[in-house]
N, C-alpha and C. Protein backbone atom coordinates (compact mmCIF):
# COMPACT_ATOMS: atom_id res chain seq x y z
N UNK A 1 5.29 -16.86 -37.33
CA UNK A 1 6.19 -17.92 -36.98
C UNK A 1 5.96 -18.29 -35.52
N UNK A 2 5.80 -19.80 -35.39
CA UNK A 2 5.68 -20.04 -33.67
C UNK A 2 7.07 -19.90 -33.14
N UNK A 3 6.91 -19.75 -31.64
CA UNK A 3 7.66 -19.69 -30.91
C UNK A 3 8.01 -21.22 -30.05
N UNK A 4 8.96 -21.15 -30.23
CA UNK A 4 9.57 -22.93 -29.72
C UNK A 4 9.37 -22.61 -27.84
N UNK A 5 8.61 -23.48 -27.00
CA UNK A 5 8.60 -23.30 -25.73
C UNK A 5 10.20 -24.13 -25.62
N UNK A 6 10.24 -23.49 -24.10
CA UNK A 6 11.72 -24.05 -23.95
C UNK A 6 10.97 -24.90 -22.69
N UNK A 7 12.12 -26.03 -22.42
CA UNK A 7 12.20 -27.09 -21.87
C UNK A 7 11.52 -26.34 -20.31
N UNK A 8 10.56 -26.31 -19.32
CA UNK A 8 10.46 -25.89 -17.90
C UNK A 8 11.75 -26.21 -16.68
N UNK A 9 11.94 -27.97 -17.12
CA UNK A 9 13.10 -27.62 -16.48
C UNK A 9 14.48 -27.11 -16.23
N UNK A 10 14.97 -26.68 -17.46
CA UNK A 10 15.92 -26.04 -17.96
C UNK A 10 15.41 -23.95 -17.31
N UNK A 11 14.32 -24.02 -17.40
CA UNK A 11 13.42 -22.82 -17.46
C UNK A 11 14.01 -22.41 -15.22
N UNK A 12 13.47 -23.45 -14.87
CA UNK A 12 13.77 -23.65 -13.74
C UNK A 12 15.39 -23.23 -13.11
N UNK A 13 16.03 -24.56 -14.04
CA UNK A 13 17.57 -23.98 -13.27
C UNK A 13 17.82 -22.46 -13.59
N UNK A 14 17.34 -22.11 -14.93
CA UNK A 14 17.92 -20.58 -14.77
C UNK A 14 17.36 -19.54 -13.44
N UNK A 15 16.10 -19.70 -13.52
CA UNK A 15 15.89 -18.91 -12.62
C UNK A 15 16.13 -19.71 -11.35
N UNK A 16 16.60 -20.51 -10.67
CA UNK A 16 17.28 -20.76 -9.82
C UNK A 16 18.64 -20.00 -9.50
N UNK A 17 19.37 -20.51 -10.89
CA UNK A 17 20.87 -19.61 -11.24
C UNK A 17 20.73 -18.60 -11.02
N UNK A 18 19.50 -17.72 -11.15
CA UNK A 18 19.95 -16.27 -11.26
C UNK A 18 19.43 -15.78 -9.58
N UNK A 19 18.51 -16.65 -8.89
CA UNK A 19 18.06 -16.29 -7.24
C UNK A 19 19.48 -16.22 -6.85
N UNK A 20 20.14 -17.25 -6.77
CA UNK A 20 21.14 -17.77 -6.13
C UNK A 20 22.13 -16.87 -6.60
N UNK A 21 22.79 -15.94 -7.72
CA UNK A 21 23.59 -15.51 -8.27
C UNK A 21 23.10 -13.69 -7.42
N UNK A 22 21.92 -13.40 -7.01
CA UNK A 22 21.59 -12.18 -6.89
C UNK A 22 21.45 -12.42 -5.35
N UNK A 23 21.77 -13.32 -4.60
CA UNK A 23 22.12 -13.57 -3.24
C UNK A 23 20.73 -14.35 -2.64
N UNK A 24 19.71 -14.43 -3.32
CA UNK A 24 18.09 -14.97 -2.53
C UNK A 24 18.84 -16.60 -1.72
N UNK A 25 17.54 -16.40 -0.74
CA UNK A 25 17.75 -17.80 -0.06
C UNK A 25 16.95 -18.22 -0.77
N UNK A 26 17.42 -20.00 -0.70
CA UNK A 26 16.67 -20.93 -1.22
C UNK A 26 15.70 -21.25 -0.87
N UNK A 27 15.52 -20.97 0.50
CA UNK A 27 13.42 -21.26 1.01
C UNK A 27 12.72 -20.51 -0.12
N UNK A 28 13.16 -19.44 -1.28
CA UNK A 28 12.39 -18.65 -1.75
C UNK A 28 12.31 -19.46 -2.80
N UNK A 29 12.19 -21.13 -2.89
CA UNK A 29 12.37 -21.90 -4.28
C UNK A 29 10.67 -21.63 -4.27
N UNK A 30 10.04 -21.07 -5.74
CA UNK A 30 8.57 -21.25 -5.71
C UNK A 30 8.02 -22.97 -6.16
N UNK A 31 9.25 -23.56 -6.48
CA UNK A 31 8.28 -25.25 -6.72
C UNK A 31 8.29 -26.00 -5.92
N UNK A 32 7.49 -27.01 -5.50
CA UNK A 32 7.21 -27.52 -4.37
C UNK A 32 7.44 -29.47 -5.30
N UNK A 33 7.08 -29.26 -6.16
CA UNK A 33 7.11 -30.51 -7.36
C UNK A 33 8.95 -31.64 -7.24
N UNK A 34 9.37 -32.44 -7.02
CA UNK A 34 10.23 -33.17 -6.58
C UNK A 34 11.57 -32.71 -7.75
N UNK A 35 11.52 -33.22 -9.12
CA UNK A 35 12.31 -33.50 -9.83
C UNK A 35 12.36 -31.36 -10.13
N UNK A 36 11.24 -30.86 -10.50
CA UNK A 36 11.17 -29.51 -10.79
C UNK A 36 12.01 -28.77 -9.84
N UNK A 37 11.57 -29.07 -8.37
CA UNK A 37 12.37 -28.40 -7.14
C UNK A 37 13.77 -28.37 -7.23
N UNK A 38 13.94 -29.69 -7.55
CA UNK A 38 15.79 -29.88 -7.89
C UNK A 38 16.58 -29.27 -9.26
N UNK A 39 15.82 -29.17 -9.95
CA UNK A 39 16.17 -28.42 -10.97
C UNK A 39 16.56 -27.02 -10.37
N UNK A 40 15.47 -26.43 -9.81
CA UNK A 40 15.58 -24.94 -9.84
C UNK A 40 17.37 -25.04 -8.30
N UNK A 41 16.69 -25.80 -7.30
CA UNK A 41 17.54 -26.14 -6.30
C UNK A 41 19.14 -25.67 -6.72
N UNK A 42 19.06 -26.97 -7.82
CA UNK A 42 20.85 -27.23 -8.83
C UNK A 42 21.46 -25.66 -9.27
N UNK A 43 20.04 -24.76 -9.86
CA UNK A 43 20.61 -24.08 -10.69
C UNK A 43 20.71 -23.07 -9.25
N UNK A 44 20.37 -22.24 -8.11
CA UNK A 44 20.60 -21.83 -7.17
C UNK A 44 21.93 -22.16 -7.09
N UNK A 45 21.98 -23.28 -6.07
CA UNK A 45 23.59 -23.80 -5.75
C UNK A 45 24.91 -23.19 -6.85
N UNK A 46 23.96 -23.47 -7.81
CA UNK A 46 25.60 -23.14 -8.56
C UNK A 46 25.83 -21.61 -8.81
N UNK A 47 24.61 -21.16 -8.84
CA UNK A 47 24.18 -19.44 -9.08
C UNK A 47 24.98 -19.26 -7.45
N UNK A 48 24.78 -19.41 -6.34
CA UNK A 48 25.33 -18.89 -5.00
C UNK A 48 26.61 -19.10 -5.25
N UNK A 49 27.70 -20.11 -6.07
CA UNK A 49 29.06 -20.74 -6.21
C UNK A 49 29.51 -19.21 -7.12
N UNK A 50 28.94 -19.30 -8.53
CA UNK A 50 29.59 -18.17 -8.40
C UNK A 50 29.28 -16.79 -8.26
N UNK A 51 28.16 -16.66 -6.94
CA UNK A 51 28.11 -14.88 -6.61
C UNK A 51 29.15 -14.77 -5.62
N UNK A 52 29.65 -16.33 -5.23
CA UNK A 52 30.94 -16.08 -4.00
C UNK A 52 32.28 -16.11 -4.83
N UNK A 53 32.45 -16.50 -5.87
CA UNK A 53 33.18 -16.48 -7.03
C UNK A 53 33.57 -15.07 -7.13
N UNK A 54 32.69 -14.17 -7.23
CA UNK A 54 32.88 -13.15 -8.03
C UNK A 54 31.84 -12.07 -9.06
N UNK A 55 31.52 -13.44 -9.57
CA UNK A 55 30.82 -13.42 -10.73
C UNK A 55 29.24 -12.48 -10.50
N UNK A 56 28.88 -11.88 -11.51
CA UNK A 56 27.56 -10.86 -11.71
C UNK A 56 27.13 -11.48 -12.84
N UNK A 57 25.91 -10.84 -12.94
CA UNK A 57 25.28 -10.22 -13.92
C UNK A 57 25.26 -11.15 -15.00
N UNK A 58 24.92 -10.37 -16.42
CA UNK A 58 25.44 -11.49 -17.44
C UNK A 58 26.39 -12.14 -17.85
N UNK A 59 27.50 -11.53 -17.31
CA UNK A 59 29.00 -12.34 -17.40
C UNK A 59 28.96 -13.65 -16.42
N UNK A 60 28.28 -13.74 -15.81
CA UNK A 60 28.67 -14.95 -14.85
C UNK A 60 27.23 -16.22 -15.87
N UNK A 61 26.17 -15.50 -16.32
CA UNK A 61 25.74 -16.90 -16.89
C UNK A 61 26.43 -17.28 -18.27
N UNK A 62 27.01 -16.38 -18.45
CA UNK A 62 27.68 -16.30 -19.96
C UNK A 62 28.85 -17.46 -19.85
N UNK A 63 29.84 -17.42 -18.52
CA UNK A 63 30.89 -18.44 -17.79
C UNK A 63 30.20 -19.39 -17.71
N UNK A 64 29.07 -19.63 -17.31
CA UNK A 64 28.83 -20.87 -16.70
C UNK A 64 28.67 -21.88 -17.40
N UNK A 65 29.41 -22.92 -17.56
CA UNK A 65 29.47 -23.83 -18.63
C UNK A 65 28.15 -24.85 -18.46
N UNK A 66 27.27 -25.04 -17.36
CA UNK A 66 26.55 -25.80 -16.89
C UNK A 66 24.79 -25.72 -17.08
N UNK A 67 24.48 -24.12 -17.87
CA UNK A 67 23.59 -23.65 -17.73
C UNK A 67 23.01 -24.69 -19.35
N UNK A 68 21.70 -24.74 -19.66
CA UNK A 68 21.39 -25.31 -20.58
C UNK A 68 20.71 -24.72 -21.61
């Protein structure tokens, strides 16, 4: 059975979400690409919102209503 690739930019915000959720600065974004950068960018920002929140681990992407 194939495996369905998932969307890159969707691929992006998560691991954005999760830099940003485990405290990384954002200079550590590895894409340099415009629309890609902002993806990962978005998912950071909101990953840093809630590591000041509170929020960890898998419970905080599990909350996050925004993730795709």
């Amino acid at each position: 059975m194939k495996r369905q690739k998932r969307d890159r930019s969707s691929v992006l915000f998560n691991r954005g979400f999760t830099a940003g959720l485990v405290g990384k600065s954002k200079d550590e974004c590895p894409v340099t690409i415009g629309d890609l950068r902002t993806q990962w960018m978005s998912g950071w920002r909101e990953g840093r919102e809630a590591h000041w929140n509170g929020q960890s681990g898998v419970s905080a992407i599990n909350i996050n209503p925004s993730l795709h």
